[in-house]
N, C-alpha and C. Protein backbone atom coordinates (compact mmCIF):
# COMPACT_ATOMS: atom_id res chain seq x y z
N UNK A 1 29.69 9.09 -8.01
CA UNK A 1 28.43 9.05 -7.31
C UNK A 1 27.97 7.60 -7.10
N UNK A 2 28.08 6.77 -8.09
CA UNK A 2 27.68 5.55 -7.89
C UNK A 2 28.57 4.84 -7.08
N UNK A 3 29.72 5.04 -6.71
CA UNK A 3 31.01 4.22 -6.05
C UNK A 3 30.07 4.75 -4.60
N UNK A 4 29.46 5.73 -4.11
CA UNK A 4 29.10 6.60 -2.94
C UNK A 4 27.84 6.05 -2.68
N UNK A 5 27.19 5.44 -4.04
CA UNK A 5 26.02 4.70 -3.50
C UNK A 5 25.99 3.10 -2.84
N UNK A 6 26.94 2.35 -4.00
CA UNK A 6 27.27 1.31 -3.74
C UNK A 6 28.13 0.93 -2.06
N UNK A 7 28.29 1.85 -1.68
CA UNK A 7 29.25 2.10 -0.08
C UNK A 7 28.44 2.08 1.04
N UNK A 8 27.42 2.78 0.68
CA UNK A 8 26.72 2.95 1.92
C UNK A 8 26.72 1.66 2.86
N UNK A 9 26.27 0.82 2.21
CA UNK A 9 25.58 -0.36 3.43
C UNK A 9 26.78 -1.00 3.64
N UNK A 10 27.79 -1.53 2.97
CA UNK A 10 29.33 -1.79 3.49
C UNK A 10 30.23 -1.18 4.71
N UNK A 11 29.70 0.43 4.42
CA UNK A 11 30.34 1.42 5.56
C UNK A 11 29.28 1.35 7.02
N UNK A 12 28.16 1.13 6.70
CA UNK A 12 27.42 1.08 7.82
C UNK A 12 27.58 0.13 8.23
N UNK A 13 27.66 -1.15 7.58
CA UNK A 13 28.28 -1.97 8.58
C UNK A 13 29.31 -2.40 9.55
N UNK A 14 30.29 -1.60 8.98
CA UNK A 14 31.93 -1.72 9.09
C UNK A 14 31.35 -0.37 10.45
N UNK A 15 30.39 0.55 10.38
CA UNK A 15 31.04 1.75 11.40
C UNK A 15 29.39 1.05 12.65
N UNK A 16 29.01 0.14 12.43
CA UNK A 16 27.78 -0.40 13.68
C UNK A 16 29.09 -1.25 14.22
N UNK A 17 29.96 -2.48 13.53
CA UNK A 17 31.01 -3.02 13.97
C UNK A 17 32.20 -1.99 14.78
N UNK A 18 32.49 -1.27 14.73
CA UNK A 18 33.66 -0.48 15.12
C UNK A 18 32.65 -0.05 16.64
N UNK A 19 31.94 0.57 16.41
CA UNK A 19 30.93 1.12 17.56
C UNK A 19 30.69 0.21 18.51
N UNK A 20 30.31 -0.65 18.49
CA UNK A 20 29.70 -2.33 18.59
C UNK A 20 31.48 -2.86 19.56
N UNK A 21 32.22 -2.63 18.80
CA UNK A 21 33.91 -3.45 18.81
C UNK A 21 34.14 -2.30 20.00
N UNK A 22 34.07 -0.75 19.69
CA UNK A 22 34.49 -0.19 21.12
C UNK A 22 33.92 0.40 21.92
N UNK A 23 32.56 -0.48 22.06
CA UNK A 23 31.91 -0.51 23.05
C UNK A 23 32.01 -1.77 23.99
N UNK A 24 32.73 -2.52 23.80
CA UNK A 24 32.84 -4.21 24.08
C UNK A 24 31.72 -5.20 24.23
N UNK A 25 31.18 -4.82 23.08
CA UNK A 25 29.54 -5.30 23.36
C UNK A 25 29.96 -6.93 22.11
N UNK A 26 29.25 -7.82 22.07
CA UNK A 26 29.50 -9.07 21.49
C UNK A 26 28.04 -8.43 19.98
N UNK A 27 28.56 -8.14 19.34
CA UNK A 27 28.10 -7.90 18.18
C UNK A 27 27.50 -8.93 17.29
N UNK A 28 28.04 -10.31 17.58
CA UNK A 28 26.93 -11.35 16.42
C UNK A 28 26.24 -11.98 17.31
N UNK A 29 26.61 -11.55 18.71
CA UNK A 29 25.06 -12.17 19.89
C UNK A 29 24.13 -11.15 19.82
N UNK A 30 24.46 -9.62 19.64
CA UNK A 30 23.25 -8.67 19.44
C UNK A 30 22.83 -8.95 17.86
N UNK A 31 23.22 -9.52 16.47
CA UNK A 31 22.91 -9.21 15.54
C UNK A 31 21.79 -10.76 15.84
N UNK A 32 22.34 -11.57 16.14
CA UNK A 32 21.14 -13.04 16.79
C UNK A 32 20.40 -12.72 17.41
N UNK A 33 20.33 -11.91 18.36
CA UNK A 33 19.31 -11.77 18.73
C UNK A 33 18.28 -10.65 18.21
N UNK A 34 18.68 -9.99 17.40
CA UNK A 34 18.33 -9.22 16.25
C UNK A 34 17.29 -9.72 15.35
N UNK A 35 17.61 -11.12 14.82
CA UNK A 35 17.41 -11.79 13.92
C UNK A 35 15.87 -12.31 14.50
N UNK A 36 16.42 -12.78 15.67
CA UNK A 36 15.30 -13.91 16.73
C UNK A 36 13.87 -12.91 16.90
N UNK A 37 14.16 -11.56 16.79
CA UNK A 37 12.99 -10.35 16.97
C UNK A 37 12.58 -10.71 15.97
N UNK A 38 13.70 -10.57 14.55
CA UNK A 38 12.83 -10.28 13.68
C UNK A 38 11.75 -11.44 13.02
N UNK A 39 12.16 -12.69 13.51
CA UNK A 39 11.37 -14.03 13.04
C UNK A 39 10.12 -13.58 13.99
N UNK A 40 9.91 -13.13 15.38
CA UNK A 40 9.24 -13.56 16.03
C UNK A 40 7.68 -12.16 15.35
N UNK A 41 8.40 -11.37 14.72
CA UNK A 41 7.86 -10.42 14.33
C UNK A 41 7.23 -10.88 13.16
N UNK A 42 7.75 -11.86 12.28
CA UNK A 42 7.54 -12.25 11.31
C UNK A 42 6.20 -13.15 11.48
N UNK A 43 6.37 -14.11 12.81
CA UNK A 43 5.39 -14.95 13.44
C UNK A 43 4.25 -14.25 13.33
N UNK A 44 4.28 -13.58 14.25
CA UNK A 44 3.27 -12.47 14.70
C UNK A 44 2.25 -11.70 13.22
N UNK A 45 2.78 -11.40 12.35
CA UNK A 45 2.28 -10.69 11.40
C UNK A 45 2.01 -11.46 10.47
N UNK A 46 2.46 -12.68 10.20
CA UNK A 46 1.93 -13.60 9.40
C UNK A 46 0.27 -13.88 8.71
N UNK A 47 -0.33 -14.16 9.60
CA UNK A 47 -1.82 -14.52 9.55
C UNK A 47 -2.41 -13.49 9.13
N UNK A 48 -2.16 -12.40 9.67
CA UNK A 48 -2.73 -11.15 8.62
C UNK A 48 -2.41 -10.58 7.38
N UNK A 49 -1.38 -11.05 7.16
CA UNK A 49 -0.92 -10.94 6.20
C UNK A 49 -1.60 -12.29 4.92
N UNK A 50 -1.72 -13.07 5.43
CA UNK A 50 -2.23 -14.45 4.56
C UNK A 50 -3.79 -14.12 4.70
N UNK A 51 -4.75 -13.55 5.76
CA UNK A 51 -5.64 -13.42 5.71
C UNK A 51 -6.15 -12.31 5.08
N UNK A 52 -5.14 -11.43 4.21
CA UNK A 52 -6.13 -10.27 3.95
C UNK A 52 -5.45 -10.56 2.56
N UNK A 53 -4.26 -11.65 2.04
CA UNK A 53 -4.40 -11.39 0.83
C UNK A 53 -4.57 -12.42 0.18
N UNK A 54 -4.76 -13.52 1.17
CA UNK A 54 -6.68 -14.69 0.45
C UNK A 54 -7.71 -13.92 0.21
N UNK A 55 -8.11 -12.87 1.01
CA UNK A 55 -9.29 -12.15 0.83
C UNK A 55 -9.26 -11.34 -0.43
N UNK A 56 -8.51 -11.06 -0.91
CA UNK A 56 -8.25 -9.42 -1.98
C UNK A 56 -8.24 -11.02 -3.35
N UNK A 57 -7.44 -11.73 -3.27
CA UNK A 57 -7.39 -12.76 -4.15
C UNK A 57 -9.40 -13.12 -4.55
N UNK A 58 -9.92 -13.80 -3.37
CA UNK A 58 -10.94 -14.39 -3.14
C UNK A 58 -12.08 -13.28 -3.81
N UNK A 59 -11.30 -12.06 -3.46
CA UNK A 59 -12.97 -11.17 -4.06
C UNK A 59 -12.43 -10.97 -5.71
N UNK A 60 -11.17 -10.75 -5.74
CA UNK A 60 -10.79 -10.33 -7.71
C UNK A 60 -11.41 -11.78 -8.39
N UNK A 61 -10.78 -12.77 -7.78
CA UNK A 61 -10.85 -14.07 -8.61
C UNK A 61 -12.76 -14.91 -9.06
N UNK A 62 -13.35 -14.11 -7.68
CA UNK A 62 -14.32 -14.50 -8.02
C UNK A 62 -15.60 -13.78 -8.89
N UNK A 63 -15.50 -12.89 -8.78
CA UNK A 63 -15.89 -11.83 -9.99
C UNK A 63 -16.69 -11.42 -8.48
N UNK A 64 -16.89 -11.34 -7.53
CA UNK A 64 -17.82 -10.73 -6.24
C UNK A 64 -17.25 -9.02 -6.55
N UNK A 65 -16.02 -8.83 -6.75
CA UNK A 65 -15.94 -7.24 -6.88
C UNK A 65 -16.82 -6.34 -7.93
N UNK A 66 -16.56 -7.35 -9.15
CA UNK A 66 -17.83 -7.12 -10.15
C UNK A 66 -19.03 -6.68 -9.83
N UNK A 67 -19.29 -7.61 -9.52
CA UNK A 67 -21.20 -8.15 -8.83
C UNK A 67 -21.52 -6.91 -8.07
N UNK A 68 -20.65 -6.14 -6.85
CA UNK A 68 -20.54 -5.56 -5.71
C UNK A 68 -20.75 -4.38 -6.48
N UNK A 69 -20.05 -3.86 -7.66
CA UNK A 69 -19.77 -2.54 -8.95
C UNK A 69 -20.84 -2.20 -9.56
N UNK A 70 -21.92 -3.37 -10.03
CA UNK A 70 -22.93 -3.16 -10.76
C UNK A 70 -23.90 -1.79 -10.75
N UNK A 71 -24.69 -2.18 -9.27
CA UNK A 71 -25.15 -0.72 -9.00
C UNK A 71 -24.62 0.81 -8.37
N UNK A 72 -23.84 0.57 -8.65
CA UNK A 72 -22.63 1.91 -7.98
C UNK A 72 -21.87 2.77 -9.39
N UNK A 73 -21.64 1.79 -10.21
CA UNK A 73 -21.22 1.91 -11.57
C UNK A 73 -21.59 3.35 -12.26
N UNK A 74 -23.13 3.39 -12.51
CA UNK A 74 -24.26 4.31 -13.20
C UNK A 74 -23.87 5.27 -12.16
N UNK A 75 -23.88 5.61 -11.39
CA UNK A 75 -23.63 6.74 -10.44
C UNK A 75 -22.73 7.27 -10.26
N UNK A 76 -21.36 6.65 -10.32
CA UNK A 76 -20.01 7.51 -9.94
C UNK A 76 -19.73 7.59 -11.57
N UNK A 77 -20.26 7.27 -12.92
CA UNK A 77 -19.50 7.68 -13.92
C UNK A 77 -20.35 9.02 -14.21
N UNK A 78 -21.81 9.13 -13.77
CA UNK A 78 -22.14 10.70 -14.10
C UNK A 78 -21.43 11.55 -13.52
N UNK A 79 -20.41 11.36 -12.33
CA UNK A 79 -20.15 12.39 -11.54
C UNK A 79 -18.69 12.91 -12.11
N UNK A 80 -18.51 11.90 -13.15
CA UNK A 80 -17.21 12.10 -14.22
C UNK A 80 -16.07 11.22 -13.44
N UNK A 81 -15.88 10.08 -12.90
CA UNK A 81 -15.23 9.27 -12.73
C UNK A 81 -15.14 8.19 -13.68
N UNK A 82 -14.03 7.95 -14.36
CA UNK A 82 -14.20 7.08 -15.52
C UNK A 82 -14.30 5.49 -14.49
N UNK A 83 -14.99 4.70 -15.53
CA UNK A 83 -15.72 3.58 -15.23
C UNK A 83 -14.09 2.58 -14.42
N UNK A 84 -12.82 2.61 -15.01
CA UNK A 84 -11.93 1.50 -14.69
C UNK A 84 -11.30 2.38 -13.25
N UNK A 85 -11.56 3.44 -13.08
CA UNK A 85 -10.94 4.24 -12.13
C UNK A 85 -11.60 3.49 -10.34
N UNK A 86 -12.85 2.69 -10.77
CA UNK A 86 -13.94 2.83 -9.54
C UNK A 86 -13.55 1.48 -8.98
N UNK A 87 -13.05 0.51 -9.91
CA UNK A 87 -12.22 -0.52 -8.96
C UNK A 87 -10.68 -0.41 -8.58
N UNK A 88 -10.29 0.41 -8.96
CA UNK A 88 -8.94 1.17 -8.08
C UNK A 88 -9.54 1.64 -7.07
N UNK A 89 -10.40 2.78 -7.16
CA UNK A 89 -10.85 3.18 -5.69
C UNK A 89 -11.15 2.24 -4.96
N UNK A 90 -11.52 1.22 -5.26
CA UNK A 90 -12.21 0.19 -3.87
C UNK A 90 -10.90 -0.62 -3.51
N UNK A 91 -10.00 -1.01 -4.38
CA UNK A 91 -9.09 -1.72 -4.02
C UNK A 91 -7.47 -1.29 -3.37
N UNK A 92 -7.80 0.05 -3.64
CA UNK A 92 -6.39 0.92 -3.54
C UNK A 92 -6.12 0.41 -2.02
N UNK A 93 -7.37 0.74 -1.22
CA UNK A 93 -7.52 0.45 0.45
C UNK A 93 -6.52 -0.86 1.11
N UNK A 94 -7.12 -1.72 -0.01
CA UNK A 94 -7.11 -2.83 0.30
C UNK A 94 -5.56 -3.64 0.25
N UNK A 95 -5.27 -3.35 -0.87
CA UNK A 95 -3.85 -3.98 -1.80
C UNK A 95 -3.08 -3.14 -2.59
N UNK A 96 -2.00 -3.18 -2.15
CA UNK A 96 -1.07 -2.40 -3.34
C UNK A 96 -0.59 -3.26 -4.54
N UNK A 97 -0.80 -4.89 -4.50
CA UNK A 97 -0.28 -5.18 -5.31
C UNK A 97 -1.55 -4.95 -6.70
N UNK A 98 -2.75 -5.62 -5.80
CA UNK A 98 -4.05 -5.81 -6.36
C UNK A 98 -4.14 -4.47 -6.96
N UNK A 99 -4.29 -3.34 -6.65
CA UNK A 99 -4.48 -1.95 -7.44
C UNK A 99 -3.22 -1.52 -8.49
N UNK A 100 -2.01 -1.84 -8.30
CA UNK A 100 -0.92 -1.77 -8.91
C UNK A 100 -1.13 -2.35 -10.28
N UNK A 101 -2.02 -3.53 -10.46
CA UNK A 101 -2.53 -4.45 -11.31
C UNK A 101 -3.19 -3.85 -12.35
N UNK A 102 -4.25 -3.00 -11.32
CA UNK A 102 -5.60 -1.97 -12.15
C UNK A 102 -4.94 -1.32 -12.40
N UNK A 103 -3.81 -0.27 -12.12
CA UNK A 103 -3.32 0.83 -12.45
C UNK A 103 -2.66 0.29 -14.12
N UNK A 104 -2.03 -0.89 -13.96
CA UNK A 104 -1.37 -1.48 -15.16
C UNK A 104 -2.12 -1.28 -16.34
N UNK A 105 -3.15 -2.13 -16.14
CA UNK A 105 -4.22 -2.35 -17.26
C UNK A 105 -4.78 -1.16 -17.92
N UNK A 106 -5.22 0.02 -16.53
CA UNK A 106 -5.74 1.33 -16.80
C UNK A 106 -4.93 1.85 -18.09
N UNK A 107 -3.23 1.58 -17.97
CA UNK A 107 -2.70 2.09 -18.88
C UNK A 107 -2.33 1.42 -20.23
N UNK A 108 -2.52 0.25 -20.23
CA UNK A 108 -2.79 -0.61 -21.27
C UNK A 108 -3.81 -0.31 -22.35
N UNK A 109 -4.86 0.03 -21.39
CA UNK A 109 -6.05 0.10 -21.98
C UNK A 109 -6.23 1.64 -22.68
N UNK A 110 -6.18 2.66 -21.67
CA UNK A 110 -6.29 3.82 -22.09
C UNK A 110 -5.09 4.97 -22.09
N UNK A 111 -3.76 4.40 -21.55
CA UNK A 111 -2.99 4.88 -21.85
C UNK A 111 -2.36 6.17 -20.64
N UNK A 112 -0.63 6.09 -20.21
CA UNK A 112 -0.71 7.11 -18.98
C UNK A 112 -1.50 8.58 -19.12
N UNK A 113 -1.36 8.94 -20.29
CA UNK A 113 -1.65 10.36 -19.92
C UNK A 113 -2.99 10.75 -20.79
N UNK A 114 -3.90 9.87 -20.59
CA UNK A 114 -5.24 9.20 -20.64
C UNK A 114 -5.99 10.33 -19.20
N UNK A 115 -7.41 10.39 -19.35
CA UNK A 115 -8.01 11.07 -17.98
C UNK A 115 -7.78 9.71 -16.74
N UNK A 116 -7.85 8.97 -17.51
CA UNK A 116 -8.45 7.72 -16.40
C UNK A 116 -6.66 7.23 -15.98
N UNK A 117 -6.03 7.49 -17.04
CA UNK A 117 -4.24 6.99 -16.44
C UNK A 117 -4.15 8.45 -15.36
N UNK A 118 -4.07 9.48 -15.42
CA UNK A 118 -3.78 10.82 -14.64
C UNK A 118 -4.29 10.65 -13.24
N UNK A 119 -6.01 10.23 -13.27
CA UNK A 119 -6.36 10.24 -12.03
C UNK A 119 -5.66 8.79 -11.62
N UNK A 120 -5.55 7.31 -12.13
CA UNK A 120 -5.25 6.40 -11.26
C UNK A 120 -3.33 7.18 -11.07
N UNK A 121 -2.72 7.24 -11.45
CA UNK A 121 -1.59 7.86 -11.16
C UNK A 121 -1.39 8.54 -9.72
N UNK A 122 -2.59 9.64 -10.05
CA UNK A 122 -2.53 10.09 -8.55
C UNK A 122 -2.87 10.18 -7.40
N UNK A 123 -3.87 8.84 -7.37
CA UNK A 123 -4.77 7.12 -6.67
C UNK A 123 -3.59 7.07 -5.93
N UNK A 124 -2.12 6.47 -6.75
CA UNK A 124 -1.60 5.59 -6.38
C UNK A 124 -0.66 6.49 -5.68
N UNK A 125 -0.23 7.42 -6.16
CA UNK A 125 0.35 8.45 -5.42
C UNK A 125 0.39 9.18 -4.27
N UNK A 126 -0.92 9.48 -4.13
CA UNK A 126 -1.48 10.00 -3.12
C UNK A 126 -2.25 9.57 -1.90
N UNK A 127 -2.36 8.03 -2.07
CA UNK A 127 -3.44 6.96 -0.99
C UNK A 127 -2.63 6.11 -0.29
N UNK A 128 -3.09 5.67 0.33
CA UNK A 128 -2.14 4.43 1.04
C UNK A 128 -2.73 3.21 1.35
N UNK A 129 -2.37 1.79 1.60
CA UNK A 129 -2.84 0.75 1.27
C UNK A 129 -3.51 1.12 2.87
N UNK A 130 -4.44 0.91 3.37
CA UNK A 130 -4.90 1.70 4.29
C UNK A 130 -5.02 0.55 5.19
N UNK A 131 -6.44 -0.14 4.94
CA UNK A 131 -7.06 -1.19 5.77
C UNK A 131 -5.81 -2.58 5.90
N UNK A 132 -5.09 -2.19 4.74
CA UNK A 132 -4.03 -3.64 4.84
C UNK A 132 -2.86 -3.06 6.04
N UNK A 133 -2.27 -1.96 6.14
CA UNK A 133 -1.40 -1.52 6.86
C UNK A 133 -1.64 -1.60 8.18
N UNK A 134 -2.98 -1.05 8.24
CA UNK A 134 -3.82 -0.71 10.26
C UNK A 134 -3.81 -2.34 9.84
N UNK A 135 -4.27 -3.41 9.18
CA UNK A 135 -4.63 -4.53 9.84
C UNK A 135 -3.13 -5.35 10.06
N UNK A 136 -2.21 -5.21 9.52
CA UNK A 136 -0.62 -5.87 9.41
C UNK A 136 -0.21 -5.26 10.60
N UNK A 137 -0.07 -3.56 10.93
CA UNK A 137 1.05 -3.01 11.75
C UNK A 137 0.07 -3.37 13.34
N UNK A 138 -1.10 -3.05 12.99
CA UNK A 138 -1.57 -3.16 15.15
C UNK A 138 -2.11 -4.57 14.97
N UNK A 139 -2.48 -5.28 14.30
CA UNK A 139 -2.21 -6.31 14.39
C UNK A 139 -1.20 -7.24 14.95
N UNK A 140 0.01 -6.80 14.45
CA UNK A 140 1.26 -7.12 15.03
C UNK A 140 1.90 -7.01 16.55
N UNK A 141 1.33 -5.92 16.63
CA UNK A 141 1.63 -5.38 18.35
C UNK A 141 0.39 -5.48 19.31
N UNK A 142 -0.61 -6.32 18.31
CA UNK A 142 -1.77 -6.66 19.03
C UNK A 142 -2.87 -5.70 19.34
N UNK A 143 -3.06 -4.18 19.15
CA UNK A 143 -4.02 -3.09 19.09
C UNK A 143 -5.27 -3.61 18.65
N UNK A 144 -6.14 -3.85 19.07
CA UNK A 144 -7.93 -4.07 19.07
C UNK A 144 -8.52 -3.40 18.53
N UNK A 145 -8.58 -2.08 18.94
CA UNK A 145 -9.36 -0.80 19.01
C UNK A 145 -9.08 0.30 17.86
N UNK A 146 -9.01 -0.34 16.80
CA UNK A 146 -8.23 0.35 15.31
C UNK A 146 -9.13 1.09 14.90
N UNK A 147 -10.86 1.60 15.39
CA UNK A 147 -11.94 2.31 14.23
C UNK A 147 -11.10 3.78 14.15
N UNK A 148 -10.69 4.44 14.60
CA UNK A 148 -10.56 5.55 14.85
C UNK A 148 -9.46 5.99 13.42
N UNK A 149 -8.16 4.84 13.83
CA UNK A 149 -7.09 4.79 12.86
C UNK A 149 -7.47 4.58 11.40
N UNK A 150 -8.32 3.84 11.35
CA UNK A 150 -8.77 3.58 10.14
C UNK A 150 -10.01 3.82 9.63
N UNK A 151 -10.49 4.94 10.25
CA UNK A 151 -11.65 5.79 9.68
C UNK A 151 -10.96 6.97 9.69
N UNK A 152 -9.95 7.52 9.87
CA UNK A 152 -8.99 8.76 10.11
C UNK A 152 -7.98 8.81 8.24
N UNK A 153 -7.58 7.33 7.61
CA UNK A 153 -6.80 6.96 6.80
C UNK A 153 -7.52 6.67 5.75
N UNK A 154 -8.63 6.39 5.67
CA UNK A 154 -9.97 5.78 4.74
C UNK A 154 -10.62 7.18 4.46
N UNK A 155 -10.64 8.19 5.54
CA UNK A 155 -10.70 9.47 5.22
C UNK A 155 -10.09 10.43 4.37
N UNK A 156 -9.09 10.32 4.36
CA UNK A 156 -7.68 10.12 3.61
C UNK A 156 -7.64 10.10 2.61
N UNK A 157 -7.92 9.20 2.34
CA UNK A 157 -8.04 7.90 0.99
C UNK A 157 -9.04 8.62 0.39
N UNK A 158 -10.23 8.89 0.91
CA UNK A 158 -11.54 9.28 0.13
C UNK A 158 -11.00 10.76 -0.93
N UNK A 159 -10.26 11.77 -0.09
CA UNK A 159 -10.24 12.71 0.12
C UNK A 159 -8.83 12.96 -1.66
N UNK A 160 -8.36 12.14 -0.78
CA UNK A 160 -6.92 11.86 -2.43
C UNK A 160 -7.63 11.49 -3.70
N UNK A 161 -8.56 10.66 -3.33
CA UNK A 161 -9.44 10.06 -4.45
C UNK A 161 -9.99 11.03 -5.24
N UNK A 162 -11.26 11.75 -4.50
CA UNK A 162 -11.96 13.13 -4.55
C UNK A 162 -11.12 14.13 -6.18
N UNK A 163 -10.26 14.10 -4.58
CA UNK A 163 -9.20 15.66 -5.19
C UNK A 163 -8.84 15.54 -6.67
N UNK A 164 -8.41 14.33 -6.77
CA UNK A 164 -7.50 13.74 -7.92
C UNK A 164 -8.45 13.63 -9.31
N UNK A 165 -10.14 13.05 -8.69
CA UNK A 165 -10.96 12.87 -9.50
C UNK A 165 -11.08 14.95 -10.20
N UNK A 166 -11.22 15.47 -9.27
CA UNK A 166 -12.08 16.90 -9.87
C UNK A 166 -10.40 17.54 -10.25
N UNK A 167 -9.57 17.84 -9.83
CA UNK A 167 -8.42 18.29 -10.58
C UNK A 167 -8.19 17.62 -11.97
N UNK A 168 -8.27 16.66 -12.07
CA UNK A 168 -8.25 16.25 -13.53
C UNK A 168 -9.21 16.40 -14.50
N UNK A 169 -10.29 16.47 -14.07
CA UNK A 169 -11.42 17.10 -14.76
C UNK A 169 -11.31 17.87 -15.26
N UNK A 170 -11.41 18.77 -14.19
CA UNK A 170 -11.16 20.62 -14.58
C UNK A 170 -9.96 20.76 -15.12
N UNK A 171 -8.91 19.67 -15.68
CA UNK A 171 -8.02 19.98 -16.33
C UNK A 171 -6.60 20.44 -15.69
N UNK A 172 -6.84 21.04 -14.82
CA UNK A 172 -5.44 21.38 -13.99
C UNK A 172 -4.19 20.59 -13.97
N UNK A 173 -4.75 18.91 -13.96
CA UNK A 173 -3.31 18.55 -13.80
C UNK A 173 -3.81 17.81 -15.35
């Protein structure tokens, strides 16, 4: 099985070459110009990419996510959301590395199969880096007009959050 895994990308290359070879097509001028997409793609997506993860840096590092938590805090833990769960929710949107972080600690602290490890588990499982993805992917191809996409995915997000919060409650999972 492992000889079958280790093959794959060797054989795919060897059978795009053969395809490529009898088709009489020049195969390392299509793989260059392959390449030349993919820098230009790289160009292109750059800045959003540096601009949204100065930003995720800029709000953890400065304690502003804190500050932002204070009065929101008292409210989502009566509703039985444990207290470390509520900056995963805000950040899940944002960063996968940044929430990947919280998820760490969550289990450091209280352990995976903890209420607060179960629900971030299935945070991370079930959400998607939302606002970073709509702002990287139509960003890239230049799309303007993103409210729809990303009030459709943030919907989403709420909804995984939700679910994950009251199923674990009630014990189910």
């Amino acid at each position: 099985m492992n000889y079958i895994i280790i093959s794959i990308i060797p054989l795919m290359i060897l059978v795009i070459l053969i395809i490529g070879l009898n088709e009489k097509k020049d195969v390392f001028k299509l793989f260059i110009d392959g390449v030349k997409d993919g820098i230009k793609t790289v160009y292109n997506i750059f800045p959003f990419i540096l601009a949204i993860t100065v930003s995720i840096g800029l709000l953890n590092s400065s304690g502003a996510l804190d500050i932002l938590l204070i009065p929101i805090k008292p409210i989502l833990v009566k509703f039985g959301i444990p207290d470390n769960i509520i900056t995963l929710c805000i950040l899940r949107p944002l960063s996968g590395s940044a929430s990947t972080s919280v998820v760490l600690n969550i289990f450091k602290e209280s352990g995976p199969d903890s209420l607060s490890g179960k629900i971030a588990s299935i945070i991370m499982g079930g959400t998607e880096t939302t606002i970073y993805c709509t702002t990287i992917l139509l960003g890239a191809v230049k799309i303007k007009k993103m409210r729809g996409i990303l009030i459709a995915g943030l919907i989403a997000d709420s909804v995984a959050i939700i679910t994950s919060i009251i199923l674990v409650n009630m014990g189910i999972i």
